[in-house]
N, C-alpha and C. Protein backbone atom coordinates (compact mmCIF):
# COMPACT_ATOMS: atom_id res chain seq x y z
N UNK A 1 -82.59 117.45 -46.29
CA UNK A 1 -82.93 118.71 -46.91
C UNK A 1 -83.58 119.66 -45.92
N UNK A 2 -84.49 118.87 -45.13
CA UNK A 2 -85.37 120.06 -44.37
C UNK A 2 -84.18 120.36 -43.10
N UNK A 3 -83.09 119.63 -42.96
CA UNK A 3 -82.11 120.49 -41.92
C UNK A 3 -81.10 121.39 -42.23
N UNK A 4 -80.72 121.30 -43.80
CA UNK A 4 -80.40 122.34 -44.69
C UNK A 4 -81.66 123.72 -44.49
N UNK A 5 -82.66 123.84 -44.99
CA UNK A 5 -83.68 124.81 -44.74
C UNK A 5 -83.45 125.29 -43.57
N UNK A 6 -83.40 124.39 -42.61
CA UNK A 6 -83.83 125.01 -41.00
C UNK A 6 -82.15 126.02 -40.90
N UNK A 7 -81.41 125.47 -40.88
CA UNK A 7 -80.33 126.33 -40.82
C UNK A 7 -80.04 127.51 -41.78
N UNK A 8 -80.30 126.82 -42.47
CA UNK A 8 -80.48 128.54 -43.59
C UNK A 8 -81.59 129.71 -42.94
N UNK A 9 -82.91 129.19 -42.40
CA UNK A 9 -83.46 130.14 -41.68
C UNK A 9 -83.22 130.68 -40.31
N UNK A 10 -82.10 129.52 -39.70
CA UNK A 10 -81.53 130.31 -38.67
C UNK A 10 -80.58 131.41 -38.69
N UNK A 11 -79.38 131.40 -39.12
CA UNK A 11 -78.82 132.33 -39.84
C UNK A 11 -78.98 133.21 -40.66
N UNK A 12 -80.50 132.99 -41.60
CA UNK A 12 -81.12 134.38 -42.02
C UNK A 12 -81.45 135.33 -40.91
N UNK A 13 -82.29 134.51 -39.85
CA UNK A 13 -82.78 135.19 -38.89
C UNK A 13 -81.93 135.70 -38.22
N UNK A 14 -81.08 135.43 -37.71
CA UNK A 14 -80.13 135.84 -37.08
C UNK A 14 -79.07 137.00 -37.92
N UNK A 15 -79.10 136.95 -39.16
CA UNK A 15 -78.62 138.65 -39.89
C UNK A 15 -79.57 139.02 -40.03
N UNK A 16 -81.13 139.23 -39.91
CA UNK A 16 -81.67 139.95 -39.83
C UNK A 16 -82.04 140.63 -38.29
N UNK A 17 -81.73 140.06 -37.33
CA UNK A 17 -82.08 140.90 -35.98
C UNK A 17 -80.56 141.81 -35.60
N UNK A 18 -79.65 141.63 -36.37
CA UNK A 18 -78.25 141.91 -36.86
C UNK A 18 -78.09 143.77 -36.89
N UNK A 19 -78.97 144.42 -36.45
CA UNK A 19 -79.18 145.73 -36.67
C UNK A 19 -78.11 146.63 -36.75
N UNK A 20 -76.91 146.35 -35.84
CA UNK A 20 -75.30 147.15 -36.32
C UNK A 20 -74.99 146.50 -37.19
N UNK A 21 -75.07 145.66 -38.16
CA UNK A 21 -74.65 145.25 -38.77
C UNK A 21 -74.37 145.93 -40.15
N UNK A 22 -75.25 146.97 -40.70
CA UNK A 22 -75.15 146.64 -41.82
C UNK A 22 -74.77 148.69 -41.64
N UNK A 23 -75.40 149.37 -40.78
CA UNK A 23 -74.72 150.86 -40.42
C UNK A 23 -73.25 150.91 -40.22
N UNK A 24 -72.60 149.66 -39.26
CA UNK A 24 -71.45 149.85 -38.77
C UNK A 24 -70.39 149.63 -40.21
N UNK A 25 -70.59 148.48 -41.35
CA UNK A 25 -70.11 148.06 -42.09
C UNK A 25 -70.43 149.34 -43.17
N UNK A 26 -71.95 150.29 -43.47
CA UNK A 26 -71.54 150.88 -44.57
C UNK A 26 -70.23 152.32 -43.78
N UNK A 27 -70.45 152.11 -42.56
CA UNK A 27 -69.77 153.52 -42.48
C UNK A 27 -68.25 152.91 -42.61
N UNK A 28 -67.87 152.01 -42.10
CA UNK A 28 -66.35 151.31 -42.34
C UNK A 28 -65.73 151.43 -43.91
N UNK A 29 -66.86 151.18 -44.68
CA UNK A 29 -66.13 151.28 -46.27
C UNK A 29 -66.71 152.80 -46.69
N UNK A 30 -67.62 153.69 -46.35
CA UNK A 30 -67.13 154.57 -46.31
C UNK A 30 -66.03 155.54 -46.16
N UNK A 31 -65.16 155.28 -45.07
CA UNK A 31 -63.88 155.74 -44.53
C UNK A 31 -62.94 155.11 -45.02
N UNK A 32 -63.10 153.46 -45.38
CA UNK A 32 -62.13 152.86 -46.31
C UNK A 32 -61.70 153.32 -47.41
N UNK A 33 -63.03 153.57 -47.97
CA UNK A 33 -62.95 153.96 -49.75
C UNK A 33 -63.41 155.55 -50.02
N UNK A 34 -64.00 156.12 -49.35
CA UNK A 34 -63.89 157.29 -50.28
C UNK A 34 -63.44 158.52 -48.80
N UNK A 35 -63.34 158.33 -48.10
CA UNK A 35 -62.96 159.69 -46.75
C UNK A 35 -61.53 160.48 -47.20
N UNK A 36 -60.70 159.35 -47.34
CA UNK A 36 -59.68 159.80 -47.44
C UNK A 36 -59.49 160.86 -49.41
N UNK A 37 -60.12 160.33 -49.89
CA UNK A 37 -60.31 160.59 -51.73
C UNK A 37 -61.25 162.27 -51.42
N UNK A 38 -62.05 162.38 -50.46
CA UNK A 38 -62.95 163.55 -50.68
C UNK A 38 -62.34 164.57 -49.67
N UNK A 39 -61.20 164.01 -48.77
CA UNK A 39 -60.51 164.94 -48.08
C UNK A 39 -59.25 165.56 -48.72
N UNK A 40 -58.27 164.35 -49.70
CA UNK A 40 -57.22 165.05 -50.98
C UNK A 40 -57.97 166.03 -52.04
N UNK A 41 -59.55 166.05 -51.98
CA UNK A 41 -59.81 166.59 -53.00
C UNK A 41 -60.06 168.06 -52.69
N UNK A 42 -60.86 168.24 -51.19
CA UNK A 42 -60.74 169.53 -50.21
C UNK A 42 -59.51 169.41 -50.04
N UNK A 43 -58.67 169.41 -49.92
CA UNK A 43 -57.05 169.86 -49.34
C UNK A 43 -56.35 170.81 -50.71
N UNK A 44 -56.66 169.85 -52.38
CA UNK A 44 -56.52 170.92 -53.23
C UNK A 44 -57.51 172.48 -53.78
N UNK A 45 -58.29 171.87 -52.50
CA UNK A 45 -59.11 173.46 -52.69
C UNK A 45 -58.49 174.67 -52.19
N UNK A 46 -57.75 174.53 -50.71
CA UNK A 46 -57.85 175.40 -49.63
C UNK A 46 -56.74 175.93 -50.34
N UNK A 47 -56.86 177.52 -50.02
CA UNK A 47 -55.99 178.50 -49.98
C UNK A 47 -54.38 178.42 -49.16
N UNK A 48 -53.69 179.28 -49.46
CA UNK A 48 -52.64 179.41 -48.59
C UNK A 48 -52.24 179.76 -47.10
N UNK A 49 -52.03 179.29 -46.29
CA UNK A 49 -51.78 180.03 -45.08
C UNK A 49 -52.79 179.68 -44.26
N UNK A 50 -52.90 180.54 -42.92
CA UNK A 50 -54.25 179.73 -41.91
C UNK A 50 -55.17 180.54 -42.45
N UNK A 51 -55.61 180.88 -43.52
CA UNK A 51 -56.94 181.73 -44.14
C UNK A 51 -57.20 180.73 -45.28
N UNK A 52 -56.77 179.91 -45.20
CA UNK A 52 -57.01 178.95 -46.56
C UNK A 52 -58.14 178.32 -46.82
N UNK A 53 -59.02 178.30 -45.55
CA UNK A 53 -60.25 177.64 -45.62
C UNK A 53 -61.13 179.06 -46.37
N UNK A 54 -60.92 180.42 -46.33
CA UNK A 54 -61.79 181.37 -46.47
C UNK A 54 -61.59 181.84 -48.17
N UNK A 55 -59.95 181.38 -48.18
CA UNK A 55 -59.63 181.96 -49.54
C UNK A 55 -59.22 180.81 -50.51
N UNK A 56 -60.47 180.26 -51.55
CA UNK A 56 -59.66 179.02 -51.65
C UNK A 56 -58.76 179.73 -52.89
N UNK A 57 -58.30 178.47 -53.54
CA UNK A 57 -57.48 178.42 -54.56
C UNK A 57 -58.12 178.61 -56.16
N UNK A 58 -57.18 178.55 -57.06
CA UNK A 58 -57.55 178.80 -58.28
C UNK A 58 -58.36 177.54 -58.86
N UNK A 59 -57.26 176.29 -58.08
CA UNK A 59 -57.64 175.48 -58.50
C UNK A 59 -59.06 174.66 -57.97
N UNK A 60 -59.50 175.60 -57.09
CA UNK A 60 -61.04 175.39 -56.36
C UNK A 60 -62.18 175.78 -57.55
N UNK A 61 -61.65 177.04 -57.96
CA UNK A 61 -62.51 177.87 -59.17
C UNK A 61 -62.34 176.89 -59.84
N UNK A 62 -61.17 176.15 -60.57
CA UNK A 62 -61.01 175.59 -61.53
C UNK A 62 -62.15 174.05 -61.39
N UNK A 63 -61.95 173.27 -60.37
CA UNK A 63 -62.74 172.19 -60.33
C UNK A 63 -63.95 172.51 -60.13
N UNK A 64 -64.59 173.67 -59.53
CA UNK A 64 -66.06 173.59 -59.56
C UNK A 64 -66.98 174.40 -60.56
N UNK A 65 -66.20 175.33 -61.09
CA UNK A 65 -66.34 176.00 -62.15
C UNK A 65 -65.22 176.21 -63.09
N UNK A 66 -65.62 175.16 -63.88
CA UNK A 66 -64.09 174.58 -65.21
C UNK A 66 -64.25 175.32 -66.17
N UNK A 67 -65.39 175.72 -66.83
CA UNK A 67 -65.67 176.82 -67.69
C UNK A 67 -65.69 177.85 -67.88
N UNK A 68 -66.02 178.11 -66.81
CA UNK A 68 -65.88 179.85 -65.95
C UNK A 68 -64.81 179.89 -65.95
N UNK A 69 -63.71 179.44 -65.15
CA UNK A 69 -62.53 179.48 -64.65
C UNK A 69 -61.69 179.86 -65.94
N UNK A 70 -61.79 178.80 -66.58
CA UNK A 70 -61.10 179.11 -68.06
C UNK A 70 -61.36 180.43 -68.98
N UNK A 71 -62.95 180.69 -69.13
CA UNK A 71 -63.00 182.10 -69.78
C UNK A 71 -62.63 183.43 -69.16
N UNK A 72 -62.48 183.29 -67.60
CA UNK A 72 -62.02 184.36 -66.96
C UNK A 72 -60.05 184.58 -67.00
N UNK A 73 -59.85 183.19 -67.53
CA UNK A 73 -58.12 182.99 -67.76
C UNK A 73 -58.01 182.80 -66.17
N UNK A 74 -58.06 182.37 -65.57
CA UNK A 74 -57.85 181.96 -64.26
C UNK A 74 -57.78 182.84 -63.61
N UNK A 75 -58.26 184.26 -63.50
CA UNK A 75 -58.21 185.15 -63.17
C UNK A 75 -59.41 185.61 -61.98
N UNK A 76 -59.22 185.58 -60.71
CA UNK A 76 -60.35 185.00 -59.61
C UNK A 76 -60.81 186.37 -58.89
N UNK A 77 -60.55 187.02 -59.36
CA UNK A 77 -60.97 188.61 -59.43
C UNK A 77 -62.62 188.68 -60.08
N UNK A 78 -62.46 187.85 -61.75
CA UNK A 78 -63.21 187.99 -62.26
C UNK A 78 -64.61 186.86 -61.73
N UNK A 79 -64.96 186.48 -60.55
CA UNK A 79 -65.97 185.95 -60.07
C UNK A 79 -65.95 186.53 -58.56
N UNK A 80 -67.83 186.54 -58.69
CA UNK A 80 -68.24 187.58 -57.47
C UNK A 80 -68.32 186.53 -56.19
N UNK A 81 -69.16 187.39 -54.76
CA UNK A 81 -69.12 186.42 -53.78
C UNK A 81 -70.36 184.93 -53.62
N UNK A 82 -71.13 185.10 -55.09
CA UNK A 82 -71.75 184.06 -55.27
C UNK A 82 -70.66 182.64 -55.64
N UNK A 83 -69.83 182.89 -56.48
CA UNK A 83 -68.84 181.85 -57.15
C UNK A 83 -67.70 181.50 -55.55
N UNK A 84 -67.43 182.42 -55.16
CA UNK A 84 -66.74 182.29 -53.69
C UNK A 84 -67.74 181.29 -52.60
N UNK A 85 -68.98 181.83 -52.50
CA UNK A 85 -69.85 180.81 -51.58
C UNK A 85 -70.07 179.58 -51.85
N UNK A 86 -69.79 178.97 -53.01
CA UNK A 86 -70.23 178.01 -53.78
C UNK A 86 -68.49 177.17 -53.67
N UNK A 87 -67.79 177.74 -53.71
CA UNK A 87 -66.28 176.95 -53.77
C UNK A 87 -66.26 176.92 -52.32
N UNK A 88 -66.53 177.48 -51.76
CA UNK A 88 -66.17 177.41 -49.95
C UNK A 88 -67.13 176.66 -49.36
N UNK A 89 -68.38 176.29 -49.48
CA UNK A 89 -69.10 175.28 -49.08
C UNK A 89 -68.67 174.05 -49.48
N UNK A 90 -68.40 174.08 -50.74
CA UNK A 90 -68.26 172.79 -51.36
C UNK A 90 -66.83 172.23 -50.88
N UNK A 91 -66.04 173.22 -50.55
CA UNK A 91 -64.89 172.71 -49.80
C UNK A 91 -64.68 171.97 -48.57
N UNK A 92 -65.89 173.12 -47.49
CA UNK A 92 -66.20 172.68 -46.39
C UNK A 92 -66.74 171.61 -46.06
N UNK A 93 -67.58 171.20 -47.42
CA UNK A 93 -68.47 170.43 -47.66
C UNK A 93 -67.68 168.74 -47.82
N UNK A 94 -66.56 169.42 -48.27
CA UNK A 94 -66.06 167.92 -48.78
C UNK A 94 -65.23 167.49 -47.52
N UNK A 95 -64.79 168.35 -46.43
CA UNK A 95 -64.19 168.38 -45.16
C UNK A 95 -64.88 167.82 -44.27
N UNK A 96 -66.05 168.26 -43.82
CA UNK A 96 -66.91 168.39 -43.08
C UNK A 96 -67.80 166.47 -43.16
N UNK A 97 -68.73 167.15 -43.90
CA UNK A 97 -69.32 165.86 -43.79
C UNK A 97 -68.65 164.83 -43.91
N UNK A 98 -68.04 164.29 -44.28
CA UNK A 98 -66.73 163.12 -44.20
C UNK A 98 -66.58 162.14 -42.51
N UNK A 99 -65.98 163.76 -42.30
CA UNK A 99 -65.51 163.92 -40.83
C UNK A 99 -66.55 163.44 -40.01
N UNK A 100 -67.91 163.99 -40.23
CA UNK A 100 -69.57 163.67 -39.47
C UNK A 100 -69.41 162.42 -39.98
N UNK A 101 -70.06 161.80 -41.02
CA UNK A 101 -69.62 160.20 -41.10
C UNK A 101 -68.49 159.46 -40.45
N UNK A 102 -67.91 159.72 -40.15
CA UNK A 102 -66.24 158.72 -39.94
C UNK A 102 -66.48 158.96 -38.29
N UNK A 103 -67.13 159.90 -37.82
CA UNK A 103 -67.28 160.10 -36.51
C UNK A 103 -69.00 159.32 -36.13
N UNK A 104 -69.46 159.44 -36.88
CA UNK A 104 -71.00 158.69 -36.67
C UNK A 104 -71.66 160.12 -36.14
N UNK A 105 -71.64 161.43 -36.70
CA UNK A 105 -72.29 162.18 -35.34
C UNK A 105 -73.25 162.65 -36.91
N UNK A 106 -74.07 163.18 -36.18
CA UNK A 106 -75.42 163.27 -37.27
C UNK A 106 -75.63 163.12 -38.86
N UNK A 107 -75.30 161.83 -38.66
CA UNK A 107 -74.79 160.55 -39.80
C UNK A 107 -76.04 160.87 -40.94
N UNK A 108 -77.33 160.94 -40.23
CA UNK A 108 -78.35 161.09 -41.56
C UNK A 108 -78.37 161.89 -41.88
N UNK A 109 -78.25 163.12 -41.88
CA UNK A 109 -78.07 164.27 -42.39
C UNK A 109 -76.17 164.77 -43.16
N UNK A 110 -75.68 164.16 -42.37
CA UNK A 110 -74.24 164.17 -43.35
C UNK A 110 -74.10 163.17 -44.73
N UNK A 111 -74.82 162.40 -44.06
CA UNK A 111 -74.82 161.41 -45.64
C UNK A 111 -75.89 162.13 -46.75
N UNK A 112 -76.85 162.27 -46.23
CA UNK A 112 -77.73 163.53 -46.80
C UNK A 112 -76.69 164.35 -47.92
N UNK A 113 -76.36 165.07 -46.90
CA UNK A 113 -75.24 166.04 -47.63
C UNK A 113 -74.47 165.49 -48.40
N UNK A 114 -73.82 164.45 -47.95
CA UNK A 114 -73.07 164.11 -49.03
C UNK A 114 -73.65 163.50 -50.77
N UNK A 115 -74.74 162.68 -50.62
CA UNK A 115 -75.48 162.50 -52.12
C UNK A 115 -75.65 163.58 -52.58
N UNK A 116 -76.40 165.10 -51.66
CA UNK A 116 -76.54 166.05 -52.60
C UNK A 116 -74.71 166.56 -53.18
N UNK A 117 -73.66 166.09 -52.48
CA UNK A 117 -72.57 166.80 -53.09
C UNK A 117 -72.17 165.53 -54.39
N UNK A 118 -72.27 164.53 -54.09
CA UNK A 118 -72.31 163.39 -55.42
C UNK A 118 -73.21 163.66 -56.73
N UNK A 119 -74.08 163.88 -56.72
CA UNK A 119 -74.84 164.19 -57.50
C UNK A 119 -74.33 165.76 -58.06
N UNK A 120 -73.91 166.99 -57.21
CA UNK A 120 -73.41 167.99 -57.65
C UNK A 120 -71.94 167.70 -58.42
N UNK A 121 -71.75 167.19 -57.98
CA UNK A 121 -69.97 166.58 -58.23
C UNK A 121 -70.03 165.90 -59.50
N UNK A 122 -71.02 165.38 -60.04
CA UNK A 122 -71.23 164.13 -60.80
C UNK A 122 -71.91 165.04 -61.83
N UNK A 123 -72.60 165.71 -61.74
CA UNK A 123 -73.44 167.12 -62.88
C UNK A 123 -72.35 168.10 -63.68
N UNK A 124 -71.30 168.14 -62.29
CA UNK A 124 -69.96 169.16 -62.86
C UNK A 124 -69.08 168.58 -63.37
N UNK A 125 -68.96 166.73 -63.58
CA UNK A 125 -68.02 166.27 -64.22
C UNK A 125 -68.42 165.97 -65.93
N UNK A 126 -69.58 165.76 -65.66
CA UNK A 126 -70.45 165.71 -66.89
C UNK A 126 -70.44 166.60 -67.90
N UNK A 127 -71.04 167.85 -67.26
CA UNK A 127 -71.40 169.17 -67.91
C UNK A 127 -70.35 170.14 -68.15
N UNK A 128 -69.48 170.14 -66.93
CA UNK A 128 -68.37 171.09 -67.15
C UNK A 128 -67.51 170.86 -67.18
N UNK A 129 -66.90 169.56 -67.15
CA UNK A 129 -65.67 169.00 -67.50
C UNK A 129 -66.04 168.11 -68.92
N UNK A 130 -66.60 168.05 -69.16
CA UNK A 130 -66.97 167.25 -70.48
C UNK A 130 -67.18 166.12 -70.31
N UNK A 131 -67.39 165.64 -69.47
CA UNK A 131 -67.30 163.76 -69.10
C UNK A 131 -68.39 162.74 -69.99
N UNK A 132 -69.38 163.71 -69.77
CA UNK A 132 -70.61 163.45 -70.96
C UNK A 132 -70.18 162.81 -72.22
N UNK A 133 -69.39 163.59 -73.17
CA UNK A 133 -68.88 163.32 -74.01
C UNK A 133 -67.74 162.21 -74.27
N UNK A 134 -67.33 161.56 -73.11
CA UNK A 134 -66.43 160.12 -72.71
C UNK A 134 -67.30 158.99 -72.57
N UNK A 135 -68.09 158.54 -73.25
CA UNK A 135 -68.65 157.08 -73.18
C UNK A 135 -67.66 155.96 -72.22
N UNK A 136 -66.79 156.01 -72.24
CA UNK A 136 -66.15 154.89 -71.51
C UNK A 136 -66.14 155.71 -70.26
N UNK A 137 -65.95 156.88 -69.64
CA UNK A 137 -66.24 157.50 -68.16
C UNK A 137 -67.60 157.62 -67.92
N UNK A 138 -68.91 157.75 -68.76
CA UNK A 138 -69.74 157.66 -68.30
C UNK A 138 -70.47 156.38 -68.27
N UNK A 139 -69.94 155.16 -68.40
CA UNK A 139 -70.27 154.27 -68.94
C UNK A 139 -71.37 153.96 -69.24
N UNK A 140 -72.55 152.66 -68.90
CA UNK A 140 -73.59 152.24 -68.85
C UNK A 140 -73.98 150.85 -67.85
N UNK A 141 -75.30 150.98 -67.72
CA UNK A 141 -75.65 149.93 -66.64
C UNK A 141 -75.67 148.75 -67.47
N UNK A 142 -75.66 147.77 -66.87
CA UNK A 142 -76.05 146.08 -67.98
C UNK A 142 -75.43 146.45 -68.75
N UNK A 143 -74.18 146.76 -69.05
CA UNK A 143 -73.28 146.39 -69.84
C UNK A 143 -71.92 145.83 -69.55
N UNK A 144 -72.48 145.25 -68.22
CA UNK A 144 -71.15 143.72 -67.83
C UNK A 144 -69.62 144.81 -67.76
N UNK A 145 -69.43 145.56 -68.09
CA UNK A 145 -68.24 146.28 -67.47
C UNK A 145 -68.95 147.40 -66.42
N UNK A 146 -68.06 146.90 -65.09
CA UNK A 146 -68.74 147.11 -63.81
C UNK A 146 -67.73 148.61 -63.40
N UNK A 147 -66.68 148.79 -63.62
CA UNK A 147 -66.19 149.80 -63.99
C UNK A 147 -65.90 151.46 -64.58
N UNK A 148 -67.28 151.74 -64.72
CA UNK A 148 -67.01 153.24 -65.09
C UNK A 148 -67.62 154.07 -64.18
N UNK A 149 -66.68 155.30 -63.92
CA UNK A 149 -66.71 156.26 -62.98
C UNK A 149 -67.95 156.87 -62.57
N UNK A 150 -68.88 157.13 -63.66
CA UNK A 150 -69.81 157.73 -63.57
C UNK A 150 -71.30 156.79 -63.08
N UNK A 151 -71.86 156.08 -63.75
CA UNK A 151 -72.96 155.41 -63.54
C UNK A 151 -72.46 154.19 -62.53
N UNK A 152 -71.28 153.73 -62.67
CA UNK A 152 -71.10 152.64 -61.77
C UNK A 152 -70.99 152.60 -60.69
N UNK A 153 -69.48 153.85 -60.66
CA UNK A 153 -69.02 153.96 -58.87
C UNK A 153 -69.84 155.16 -58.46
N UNK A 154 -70.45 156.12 -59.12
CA UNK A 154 -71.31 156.84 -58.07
C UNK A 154 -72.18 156.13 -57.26
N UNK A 155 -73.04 155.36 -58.45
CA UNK A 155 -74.23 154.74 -57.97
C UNK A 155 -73.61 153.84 -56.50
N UNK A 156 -72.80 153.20 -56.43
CA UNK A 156 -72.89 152.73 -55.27
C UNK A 156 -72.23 153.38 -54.06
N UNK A 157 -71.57 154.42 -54.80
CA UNK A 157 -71.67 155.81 -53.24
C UNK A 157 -73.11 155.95 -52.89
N UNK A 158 -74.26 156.15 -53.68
CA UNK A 158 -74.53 156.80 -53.02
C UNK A 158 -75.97 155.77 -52.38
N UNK A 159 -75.69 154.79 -52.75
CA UNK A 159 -76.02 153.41 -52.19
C UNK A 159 -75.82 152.99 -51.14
N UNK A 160 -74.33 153.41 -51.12
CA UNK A 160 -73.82 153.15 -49.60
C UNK A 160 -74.27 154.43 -48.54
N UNK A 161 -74.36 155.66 -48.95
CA UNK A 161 -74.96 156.90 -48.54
C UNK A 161 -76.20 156.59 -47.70
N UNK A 162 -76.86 156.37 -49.01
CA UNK A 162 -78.70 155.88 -48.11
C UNK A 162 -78.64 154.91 -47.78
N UNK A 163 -77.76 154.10 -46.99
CA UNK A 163 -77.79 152.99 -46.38
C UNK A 163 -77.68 153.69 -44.86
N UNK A 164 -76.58 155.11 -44.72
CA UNK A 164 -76.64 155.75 -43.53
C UNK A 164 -77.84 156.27 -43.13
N UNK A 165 -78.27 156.97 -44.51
CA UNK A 165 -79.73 157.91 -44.44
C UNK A 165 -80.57 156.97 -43.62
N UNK A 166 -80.97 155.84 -43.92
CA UNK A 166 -82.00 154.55 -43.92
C UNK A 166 -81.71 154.45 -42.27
N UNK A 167 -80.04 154.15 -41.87
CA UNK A 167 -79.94 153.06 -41.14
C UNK A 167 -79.73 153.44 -39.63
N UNK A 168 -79.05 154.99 -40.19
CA UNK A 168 -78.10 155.78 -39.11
C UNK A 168 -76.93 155.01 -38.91
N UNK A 169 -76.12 155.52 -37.80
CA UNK A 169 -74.62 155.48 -37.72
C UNK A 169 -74.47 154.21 -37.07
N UNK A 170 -75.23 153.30 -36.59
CA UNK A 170 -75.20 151.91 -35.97
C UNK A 170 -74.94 152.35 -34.59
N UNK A 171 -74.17 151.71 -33.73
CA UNK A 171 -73.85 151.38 -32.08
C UNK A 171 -72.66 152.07 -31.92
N UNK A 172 -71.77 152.15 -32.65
CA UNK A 172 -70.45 152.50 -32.23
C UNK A 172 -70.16 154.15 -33.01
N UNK A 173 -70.87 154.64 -32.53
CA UNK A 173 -70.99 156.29 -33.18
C UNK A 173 -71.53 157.17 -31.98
N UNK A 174 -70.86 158.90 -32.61
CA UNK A 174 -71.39 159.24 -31.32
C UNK A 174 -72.95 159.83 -31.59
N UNK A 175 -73.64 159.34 -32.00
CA UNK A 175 -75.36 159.22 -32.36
C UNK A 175 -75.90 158.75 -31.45
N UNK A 176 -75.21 157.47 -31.19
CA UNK A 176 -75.72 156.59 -30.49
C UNK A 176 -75.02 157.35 -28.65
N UNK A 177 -74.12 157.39 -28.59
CA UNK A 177 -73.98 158.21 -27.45
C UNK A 177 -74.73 159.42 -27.05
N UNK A 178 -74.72 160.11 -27.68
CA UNK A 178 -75.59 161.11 -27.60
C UNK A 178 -77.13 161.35 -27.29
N UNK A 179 -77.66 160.19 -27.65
CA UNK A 179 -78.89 159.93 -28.15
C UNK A 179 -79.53 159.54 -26.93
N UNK A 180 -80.78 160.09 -26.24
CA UNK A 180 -81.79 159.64 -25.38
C UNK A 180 -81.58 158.09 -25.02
N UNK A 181 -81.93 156.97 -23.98
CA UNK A 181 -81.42 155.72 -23.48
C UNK A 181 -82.72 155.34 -24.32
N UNK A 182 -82.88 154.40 -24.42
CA UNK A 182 -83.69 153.57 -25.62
C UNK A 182 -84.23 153.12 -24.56
């Protein structure tokens, strides 16, 4: 038994002095699982033509303002350059920081950014898409179905998020290149 113990505390010890370990792995399923999902979702923002980043689409109005969008009849005239700043960040937003994660370059502050866009993202599916009102999309915690969009898979975005915030970009990022010699 006590050489069972001893090896279990060697190998604890040894993932715990493990320090890329656990930065390099959240940024890997980062890029696994959601880079590519928050870059199809900026791609249906952007406008037409090489101005597309400046002019988004209807359907930009439409996903970030679903209510608006609809009482104006899709009509994008009828929102000022506040509703424009707000679709074009959030576009950039969904471009951008991604890109800073998947590259490791000022990882705590892009992951940063990104919970505040999860949490924005997650307020507008609720409130202005009605999601609220879907018990099975918003699901619940401790209730053994591990599965719903809202309380389940955010929460561990953004789990995996402050794991960058916490951990930074690990060894193989350019953070770590960049960064003063230790």
């Amino acid at each position: 038994m006590n050489t069972l113990i001893r090896l279990h505390h060697t190998a604890a010890g040894a993932l715990e002095r493990a320090d890329w370990l656990l930065p390099t792995l959240a940024r890997f399923l980062f890029a696994a699982i959601l880079l590519v999902y928050f870059w199809k979702s900026a791609l249906t923002k952007l406008g037409d033509g090489v101005f597309g980043l400046f002019s988004p689409s209807v359907g930009a109005y439409a996903q970030i303002f679903p209510r608006a969008t609809e009482a104006a009849g899709y009509d994008l005239s009828q929102f000022g350059p506040f509703h424009w700043a707000v679709v074009v960040a959030g576009t950039w937003g969904e471009l951008l920081l991604p890109a800073l994660i998947l590259l490791g370059l000022f990882t705590r502050l892009a992951a940063l950014g990104m919970i505040g866009f999860v949490v924005v993202m997650t307020l507008t599916d609720l409130y202005g898409h009605g999601v609220i009102s879907e018990p099975s999309s918003l699901g619940a915690w401790f209730d053994g179905t591990p599965g719903s969009i809202i309380l389940d898979q955010r929460a561990l975005w953004i789990f995996l998020l402050v794991t960058l915030v916490i951990k930074g970009a690990g060894p193989l990022s350019l953070d770590r290149v960049l960064s003063p010699a230790r």
